[in-house]
C-alpha atoms as a PDB file:
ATOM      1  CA  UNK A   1    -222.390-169.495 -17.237  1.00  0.00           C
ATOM      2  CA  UNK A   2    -224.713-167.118 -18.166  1.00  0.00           C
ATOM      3  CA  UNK A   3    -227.835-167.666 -15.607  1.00  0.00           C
ATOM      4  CA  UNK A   4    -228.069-170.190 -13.281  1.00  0.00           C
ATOM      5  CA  UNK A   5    -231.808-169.715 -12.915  1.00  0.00           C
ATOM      6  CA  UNK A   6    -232.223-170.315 -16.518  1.00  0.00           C
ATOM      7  CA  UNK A   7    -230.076-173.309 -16.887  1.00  0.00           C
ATOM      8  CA  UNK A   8    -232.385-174.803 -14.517  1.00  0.00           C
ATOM      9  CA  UNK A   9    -235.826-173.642 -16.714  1.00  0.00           C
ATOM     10  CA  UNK A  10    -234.242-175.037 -19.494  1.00  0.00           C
ATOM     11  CA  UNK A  11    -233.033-178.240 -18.789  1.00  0.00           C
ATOM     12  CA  UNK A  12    -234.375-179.400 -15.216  1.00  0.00           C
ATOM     13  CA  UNK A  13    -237.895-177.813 -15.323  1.00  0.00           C
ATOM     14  CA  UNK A  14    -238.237-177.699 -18.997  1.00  0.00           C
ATOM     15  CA  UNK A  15    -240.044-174.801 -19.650  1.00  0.00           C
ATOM     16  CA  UNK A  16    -241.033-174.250 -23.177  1.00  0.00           C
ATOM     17  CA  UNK A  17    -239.615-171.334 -25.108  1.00  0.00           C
ATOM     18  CA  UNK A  18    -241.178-169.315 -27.974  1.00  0.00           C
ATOM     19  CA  UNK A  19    -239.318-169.835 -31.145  1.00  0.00           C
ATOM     20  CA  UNK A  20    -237.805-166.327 -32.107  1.00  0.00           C
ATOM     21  CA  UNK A  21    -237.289-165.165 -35.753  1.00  0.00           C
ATOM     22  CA  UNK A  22    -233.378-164.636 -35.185  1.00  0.00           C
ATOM     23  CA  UNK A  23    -232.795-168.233 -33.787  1.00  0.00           C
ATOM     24  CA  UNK A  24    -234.766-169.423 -36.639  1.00  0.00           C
ATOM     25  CA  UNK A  25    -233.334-167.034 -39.513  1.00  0.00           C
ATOM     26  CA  UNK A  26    -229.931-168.867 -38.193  1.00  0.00           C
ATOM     27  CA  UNK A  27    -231.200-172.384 -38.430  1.00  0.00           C
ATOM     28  CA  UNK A  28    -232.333-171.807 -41.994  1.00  0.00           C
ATOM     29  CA  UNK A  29    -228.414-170.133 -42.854  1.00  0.00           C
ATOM     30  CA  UNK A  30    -227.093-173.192 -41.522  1.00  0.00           C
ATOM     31  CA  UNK A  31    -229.007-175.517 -43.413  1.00  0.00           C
ATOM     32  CA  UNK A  32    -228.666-173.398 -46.757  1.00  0.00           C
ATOM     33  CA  UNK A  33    -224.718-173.443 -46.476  1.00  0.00           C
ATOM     34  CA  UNK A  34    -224.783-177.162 -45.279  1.00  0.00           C
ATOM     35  CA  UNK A  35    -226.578-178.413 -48.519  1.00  0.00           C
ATOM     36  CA  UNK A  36    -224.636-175.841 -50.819  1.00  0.00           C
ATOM     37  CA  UNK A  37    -221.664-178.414 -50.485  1.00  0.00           C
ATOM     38  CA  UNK A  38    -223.945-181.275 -51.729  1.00  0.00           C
ATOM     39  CA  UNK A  39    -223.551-179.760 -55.608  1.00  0.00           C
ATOM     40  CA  UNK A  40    -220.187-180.183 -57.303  1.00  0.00           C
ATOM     41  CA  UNK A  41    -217.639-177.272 -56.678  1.00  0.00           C
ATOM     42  CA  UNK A  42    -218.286-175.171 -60.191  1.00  0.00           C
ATOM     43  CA  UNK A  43    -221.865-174.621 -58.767  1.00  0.00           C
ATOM     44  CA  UNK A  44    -221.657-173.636 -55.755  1.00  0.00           C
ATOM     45  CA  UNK A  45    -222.920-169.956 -56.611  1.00  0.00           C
ATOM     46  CA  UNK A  46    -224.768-167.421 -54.547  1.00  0.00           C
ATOM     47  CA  UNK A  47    -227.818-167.997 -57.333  1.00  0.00           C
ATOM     48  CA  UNK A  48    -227.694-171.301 -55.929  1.00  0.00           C
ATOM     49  CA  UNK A  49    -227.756-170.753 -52.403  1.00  0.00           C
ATOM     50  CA  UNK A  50    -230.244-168.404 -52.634  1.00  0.00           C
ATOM     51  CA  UNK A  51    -232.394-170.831 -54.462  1.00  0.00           C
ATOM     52  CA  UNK A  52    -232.086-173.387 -51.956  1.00  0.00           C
ATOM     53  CA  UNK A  53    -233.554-170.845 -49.242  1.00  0.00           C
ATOM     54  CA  UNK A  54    -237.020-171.323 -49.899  1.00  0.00           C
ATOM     55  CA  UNK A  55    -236.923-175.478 -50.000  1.00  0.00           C
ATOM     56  CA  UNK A  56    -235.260-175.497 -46.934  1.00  0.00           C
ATOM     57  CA  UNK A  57    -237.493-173.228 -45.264  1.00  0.00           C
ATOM     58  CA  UNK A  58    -240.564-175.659 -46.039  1.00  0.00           C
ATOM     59  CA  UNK A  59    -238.477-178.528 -44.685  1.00  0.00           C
ATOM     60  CA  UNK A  60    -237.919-176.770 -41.128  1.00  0.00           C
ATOM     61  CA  UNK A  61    -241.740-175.460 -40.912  1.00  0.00           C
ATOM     62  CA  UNK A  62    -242.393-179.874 -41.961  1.00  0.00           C
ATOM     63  CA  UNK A  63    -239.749-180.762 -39.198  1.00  0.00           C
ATOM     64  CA  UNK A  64    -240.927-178.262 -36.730  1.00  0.00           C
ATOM     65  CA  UNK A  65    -244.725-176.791 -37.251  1.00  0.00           C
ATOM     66  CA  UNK A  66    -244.655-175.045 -34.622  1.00  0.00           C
ATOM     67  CA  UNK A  67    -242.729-172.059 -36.373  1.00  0.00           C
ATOM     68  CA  UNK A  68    -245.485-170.647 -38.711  1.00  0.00           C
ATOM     69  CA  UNK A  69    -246.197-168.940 -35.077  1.00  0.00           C
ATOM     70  CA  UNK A  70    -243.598-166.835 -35.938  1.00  0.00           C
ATOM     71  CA  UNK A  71    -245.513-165.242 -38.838  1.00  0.00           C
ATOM     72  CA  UNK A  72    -248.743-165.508 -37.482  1.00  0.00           C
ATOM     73  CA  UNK A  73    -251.561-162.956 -38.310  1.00  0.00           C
ATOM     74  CA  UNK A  74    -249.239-161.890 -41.714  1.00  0.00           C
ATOM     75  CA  UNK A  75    -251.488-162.385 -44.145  1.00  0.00           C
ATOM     76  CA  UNK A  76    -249.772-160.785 -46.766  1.00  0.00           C
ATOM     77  CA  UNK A  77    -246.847-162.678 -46.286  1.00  0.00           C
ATOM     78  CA  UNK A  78    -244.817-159.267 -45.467  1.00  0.00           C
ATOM     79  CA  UNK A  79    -242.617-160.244 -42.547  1.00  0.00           C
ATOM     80  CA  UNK A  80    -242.270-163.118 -44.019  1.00  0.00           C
ATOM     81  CA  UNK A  81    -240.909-161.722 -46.946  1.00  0.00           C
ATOM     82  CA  UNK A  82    -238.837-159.556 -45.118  1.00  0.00           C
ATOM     83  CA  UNK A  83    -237.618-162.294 -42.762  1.00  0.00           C
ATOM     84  CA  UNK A  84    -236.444-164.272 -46.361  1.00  0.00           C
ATOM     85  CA  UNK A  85    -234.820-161.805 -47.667  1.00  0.00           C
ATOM     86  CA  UNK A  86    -232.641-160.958 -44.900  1.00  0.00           C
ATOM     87  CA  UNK A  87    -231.533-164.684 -44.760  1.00  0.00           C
ATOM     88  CA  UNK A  88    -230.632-164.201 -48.395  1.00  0.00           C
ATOM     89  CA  UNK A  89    -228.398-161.437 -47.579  1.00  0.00           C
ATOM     90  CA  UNK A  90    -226.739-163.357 -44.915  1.00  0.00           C
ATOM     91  CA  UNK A  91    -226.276-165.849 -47.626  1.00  0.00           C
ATOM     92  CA  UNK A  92    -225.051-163.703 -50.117  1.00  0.00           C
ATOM     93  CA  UNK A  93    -222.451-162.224 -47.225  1.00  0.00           C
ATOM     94  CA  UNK A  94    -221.085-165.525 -47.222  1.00  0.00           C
ATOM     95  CA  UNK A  95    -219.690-165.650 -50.845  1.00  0.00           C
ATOM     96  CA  UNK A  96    -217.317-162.753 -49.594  1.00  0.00           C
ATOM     97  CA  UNK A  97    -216.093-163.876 -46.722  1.00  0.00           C
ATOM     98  CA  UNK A  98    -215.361-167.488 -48.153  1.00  0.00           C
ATOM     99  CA  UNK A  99    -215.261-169.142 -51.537  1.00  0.00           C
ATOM    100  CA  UNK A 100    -217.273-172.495 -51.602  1.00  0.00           C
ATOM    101  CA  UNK A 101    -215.639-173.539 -54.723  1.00  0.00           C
ATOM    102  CA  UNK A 102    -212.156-173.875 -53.211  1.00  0.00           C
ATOM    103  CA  UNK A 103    -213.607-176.098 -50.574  1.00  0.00           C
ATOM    104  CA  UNK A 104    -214.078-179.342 -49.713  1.00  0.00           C
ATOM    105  CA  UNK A 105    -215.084-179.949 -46.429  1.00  0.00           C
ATOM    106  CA  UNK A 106    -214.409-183.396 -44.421  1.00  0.00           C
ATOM    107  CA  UNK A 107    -217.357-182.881 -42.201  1.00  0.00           C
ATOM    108  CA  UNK A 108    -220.806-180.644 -41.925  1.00  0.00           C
ATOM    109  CA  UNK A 109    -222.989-180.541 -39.402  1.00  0.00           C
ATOM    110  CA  UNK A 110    -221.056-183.015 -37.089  1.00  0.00           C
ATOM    111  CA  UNK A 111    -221.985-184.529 -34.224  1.00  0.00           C
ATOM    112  CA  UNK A 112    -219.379-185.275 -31.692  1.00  0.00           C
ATOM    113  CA  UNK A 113    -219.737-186.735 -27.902  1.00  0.00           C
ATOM    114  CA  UNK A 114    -216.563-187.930 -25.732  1.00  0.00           C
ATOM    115  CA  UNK A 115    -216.111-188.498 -22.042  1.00  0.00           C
ATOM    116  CA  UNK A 116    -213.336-187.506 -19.962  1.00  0.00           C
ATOM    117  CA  UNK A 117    -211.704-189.113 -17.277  1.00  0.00           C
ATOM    118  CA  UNK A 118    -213.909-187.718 -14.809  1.00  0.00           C
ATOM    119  CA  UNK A 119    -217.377-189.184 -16.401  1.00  0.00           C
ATOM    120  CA  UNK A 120    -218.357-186.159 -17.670  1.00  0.00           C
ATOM    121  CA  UNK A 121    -219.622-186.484 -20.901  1.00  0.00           C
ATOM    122  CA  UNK A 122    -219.021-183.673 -23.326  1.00  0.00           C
ATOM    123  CA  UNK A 123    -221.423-183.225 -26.730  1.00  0.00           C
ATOM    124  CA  UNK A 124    -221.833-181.168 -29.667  1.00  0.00           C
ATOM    125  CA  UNK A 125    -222.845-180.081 -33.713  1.00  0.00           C
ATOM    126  CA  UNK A 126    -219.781-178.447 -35.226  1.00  0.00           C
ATOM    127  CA  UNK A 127    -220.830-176.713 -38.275  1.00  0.00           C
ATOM    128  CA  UNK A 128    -217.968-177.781 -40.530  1.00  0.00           C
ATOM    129  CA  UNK A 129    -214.702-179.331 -40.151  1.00  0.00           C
ATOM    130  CA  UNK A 130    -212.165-178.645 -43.185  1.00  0.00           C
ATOM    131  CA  UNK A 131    -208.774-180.874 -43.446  1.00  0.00           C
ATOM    132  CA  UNK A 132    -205.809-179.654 -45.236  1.00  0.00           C
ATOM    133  CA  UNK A 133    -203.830-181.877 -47.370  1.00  0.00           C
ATOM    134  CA  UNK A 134    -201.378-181.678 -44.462  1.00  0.00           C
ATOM    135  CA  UNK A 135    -204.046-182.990 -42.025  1.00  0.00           C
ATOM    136  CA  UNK A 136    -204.098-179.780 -40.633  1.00  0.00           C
ATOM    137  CA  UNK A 137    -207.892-179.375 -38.886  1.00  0.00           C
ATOM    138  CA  UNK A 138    -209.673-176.367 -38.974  1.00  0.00           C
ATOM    139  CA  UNK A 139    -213.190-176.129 -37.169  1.00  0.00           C
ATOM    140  CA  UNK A 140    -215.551-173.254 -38.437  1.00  0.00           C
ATOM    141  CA  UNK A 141    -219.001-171.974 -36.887  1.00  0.00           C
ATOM    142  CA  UNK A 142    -221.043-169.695 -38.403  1.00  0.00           C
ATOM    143  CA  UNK A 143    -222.668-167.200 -36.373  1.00  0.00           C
ATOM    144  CA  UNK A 144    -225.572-165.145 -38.243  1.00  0.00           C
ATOM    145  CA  UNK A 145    -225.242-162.253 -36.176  1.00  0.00           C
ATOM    146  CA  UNK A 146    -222.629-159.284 -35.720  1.00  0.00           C
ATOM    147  CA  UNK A 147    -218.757-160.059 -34.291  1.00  0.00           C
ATOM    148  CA  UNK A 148    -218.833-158.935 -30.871  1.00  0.00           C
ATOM    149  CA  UNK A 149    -216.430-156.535 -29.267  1.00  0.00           C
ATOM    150  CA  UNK A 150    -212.729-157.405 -28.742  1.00  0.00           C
ATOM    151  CA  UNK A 151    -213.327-157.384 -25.046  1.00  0.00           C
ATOM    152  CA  UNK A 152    -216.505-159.537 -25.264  1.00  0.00           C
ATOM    153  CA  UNK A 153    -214.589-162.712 -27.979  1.00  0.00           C
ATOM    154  CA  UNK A 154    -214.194-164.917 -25.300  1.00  0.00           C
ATOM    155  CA  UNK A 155    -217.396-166.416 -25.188  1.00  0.00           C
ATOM    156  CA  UNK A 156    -217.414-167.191 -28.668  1.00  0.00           C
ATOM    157  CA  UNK A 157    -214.250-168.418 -28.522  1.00  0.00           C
ATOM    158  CA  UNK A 158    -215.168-170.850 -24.987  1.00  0.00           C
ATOM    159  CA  UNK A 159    -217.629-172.599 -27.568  1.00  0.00           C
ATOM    160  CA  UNK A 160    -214.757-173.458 -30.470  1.00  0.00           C
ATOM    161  CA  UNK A 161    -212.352-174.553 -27.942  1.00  0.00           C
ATOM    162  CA  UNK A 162    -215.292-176.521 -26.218  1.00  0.00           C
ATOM    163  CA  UNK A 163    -215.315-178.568 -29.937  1.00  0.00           C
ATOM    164  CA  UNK A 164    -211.782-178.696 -30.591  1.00  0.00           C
ATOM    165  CA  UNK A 165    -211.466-180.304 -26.677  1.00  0.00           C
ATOM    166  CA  UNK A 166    -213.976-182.955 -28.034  1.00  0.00           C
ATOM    167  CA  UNK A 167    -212.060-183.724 -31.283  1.00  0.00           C
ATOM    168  CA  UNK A 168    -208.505-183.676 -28.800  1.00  0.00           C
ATOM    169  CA  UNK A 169    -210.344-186.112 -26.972  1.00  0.00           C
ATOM    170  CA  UNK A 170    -211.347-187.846 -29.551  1.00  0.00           C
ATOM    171  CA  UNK A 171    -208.873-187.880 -32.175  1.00  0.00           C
ATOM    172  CA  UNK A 172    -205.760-187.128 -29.921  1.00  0.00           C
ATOM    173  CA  UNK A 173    -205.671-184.107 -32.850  1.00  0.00           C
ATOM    174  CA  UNK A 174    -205.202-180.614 -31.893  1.00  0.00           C
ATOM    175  CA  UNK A 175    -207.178-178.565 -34.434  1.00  0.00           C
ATOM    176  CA  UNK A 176    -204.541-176.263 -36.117  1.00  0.00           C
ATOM    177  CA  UNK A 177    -207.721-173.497 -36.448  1.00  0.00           C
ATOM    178  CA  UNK A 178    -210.823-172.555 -35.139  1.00  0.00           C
ATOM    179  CA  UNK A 179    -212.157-170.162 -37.202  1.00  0.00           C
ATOM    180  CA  UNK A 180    -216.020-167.963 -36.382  1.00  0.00           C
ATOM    181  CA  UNK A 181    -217.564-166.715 -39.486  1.00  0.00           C
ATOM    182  CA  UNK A 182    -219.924-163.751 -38.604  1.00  0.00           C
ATOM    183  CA  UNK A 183    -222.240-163.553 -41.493  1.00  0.00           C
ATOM    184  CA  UNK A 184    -224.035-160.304 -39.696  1.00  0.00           C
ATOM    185  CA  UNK A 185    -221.024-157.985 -39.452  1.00  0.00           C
ATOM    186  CA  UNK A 186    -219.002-159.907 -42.322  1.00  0.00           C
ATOM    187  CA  UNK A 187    -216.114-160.508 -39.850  1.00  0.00           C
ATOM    188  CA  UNK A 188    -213.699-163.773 -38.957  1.00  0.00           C
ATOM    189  CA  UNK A 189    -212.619-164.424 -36.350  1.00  0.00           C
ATOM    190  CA  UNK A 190    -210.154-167.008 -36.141  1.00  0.00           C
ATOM    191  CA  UNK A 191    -207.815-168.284 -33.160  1.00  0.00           C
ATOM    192  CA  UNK A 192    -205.157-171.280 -32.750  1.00  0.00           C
ATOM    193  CA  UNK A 193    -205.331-173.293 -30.239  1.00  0.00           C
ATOM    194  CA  UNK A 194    -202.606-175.189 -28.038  1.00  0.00           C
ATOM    195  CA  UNK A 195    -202.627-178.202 -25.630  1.00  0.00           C
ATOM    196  CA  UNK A 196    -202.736-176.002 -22.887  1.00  0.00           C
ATOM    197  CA  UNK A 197    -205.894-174.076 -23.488  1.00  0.00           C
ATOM    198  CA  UNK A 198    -207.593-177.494 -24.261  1.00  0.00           C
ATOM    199  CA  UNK A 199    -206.597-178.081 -20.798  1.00  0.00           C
ATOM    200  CA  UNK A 200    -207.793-175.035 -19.171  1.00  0.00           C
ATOM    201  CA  UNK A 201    -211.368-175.334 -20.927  1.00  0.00           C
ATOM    202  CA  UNK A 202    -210.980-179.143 -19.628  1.00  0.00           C
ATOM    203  CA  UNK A 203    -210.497-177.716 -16.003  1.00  0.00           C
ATOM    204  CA  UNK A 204    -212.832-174.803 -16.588  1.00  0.00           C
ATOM    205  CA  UNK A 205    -215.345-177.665 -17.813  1.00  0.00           C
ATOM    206  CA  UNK A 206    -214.836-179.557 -14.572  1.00  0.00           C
ATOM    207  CA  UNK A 207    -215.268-176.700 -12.315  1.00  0.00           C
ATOM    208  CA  UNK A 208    -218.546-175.459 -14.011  1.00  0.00           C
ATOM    209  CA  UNK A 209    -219.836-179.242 -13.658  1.00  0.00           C
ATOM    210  CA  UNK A 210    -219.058-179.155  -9.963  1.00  0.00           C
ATOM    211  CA  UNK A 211    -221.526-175.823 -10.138  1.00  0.00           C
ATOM    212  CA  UNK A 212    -224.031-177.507 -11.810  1.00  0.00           C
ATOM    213  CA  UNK A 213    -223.769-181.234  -9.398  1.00  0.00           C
ATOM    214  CA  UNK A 214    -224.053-179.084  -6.503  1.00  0.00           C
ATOM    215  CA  UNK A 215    -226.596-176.664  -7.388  1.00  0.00           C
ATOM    216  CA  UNK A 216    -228.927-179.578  -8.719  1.00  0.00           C
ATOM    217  CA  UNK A 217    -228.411-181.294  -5.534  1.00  0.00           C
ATOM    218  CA  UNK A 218    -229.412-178.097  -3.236  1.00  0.00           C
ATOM    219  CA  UNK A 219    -231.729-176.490  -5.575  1.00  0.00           C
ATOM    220  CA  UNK A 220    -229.857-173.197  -5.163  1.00  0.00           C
ATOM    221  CA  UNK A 221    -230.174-171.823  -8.574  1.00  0.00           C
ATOM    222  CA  UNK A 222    -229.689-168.025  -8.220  1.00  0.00           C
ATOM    223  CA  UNK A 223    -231.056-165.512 -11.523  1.00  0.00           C
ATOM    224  CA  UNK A 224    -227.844-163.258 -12.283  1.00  0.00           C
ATOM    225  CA  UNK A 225    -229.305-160.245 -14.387  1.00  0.00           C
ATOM    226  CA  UNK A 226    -227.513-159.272 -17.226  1.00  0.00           C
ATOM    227  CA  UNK A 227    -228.946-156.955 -20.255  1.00  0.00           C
ATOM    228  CA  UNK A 228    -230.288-160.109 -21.997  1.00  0.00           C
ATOM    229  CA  UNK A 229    -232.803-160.666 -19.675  1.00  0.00           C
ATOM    230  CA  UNK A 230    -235.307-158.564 -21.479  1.00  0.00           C
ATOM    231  CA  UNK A 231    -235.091-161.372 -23.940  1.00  0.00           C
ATOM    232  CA  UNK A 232    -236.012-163.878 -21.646  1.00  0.00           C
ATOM    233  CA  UNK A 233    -238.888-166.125 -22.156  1.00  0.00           C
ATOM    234  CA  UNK A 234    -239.045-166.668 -18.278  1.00  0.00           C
ATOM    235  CA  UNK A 235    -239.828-163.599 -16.896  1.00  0.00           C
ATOM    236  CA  UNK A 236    -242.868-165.221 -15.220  1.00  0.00           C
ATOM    237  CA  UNK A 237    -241.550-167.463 -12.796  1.00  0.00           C
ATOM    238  CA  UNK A 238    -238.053-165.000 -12.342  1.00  0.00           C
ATOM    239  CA  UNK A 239    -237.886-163.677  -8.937  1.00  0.00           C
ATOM    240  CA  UNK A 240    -235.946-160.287 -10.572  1.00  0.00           C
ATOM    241  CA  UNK A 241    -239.148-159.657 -12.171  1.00  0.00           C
ATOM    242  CA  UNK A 242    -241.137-160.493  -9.439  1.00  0.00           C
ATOM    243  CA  UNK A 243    -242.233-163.429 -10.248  1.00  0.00           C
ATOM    244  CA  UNK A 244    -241.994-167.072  -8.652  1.00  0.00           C
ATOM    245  CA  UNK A 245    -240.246-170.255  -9.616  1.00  0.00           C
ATOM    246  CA  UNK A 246    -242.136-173.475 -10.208  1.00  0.00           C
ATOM    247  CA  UNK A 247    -241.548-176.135  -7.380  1.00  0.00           C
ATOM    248  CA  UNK A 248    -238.465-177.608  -7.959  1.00  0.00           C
ATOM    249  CA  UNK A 249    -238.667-180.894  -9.136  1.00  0.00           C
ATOM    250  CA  UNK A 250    -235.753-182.804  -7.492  1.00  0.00           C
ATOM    251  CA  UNK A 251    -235.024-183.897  -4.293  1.00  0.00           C
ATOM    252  CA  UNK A 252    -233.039-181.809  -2.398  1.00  0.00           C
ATOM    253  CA  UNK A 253    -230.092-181.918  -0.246  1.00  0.00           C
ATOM    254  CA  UNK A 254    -229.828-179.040   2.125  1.00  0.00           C
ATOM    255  CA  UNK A 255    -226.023-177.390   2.010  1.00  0.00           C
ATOM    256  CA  UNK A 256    -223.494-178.131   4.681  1.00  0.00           C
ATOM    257  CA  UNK A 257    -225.430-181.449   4.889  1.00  0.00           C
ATOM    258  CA  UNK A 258    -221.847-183.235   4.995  1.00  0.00           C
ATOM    259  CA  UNK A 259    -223.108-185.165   2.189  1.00  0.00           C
ATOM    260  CA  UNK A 260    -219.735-184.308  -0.123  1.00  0.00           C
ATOM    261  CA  UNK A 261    -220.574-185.560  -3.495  1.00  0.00           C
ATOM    262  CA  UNK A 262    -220.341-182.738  -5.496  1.00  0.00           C
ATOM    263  CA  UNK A 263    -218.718-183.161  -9.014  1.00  0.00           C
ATOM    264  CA  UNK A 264    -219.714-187.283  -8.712  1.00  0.00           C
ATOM    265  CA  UNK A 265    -220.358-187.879 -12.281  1.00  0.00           C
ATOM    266  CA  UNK A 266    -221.014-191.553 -12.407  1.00  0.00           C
ATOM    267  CA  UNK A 267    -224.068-194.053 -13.016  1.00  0.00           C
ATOM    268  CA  UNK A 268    -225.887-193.014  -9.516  1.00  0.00           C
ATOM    269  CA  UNK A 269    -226.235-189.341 -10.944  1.00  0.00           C
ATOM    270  CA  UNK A 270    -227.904-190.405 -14.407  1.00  0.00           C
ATOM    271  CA  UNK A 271    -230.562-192.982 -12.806  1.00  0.00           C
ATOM    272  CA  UNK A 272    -231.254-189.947 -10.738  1.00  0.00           C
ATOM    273  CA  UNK A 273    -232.339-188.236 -13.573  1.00  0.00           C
ATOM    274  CA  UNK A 274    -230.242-185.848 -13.800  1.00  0.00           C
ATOM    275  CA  UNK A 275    -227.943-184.991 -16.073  1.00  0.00           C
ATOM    276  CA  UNK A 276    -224.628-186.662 -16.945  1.00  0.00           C
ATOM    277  CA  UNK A 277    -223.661-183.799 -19.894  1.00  0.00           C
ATOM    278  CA  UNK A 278    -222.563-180.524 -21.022  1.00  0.00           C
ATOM    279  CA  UNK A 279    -223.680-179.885 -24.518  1.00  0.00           C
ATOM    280  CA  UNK A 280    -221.703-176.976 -27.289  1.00  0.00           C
ATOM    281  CA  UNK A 281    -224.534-175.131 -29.106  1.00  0.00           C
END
């Protein structure tokens, strides 16, 4: 939805991206607040989570090495001090935006897959899933940036009803709450869903796939510039910088080939290698 072109360098071509300190400065959060609910509710303190920052920093440099090239050439461990310390605050945010000791939640860090009717398989990590004694469901994501704009919400909001679609499917529950916790900004934003805008995402789901089938089988993947492309790791091989995308590595089926098989979603797609999928982040 937000670049063809790059859907394809990401998950047809594969192109490897360069870790960036924001990405990573949210992994870390997400950990922190994930293993928080590990001690018993009295101690779940902001001393604590800040205390947990630096152990669970050496665990993601173990589990992915790769990211000391985020600091590299700091000898003096500057950025990287920096870099911490702004996690902590994000941490510290946290404690007044939601109080750890008055919750027990029934999941963290979830992963959930389901398939529709249609074959399409639908996957995802929710970040915690909290269930009231009235087995009311609330799913809640925390975002480590700032709460957009009013008129910009609805992509955040595609993503939570992307999850509670999944647990619908799943569960045959309709999460009572979805609820984004913007750690950046110190915002919530929080939004109650119905059957029928499960089943608009469902359709809207669908329709996107159909994008995707079609586009995989022609090879037509078009670049649409927005302002985030100057955060692009692909400005290489983009033709709106000038530059020149790698062959593409599927065969292809010219359009208006009468060939209509677009949205097929079955076993004949996946041995093709391609994919079967749409994943939440």
């Amino acid at each position: 939805m937000q670049c063809p072109l790059l859907y394809r360098f990401r998950v047809i071509d594969k192109l490897p991206e360069k870790p960036s300190e924001a990405a990573t400065r949210g992994t870390l959060v997400h950990a922190v607040l994930e293993r928080l609910f590990d001690a018993p509710a009295a101690d779940r303190t902001a001393p604590r989570a800040r205390a947990l920052i630096p152990g669970q920093w050496d665990r993601l440099l173990e589990s992915k090495p790769e990211l000391t090239e985020l600091f590299a050439g700091d000898t003096e461990g500057e950025r990287l001090s920096r870099w911490l310390d702004e996690a902590e605050r994000l941490v510290e945010r946290w404690f007044s935006l939601e109080d750890p000791t008055r919750l027990e939640p029934a999941e963290r860090e979830l992963f959930v897959e389901t398939e529709l009717e249609s074959g399409l398989r639908l996957r995802g990590v929710i970040d915690r899933i909290d269930v009231a004694p009235t087995g009311d469901v609330r799913i809640v994501d925390y975002k480590t940036g700032k709460a957009p704009r009013p008129e910009y919400a609805e992509g955040p909001l595609f993503q939570m009803k992307f999850y509670a679609l999944v647990i619908w499917r799943l569960k045959g529950i309709v999460p009572r709450r979805l609820q984004l916790v913007y750690l950046g900004s110190g915002d919530v934003l929080t939004y109650d869903p119905v059957v029928a805008d499960l089943e608009r995402v469902e359709r809207k789901l669908l329709a996107l796939w159909e994008a995707i089938a079609l586009a995989t089988e022609t090879g037509e993947w078009r670049p649409r510039p927005t302002k985030l492309c100057g955060w692009c790791d692909h400005q290489a091989v983009c033709p709106e910088f000038g530059g020149t995308p790698p062959v593409y590595p599927l065969s292809v089926r010219p359009a208006g080939s009468g060939e209509d098989d677009q949205g097929t979603m079955g076993p004949d797609r996946a041995e093709a290698g391609r994919p079967v999928a749409l994943e939440g982040l």
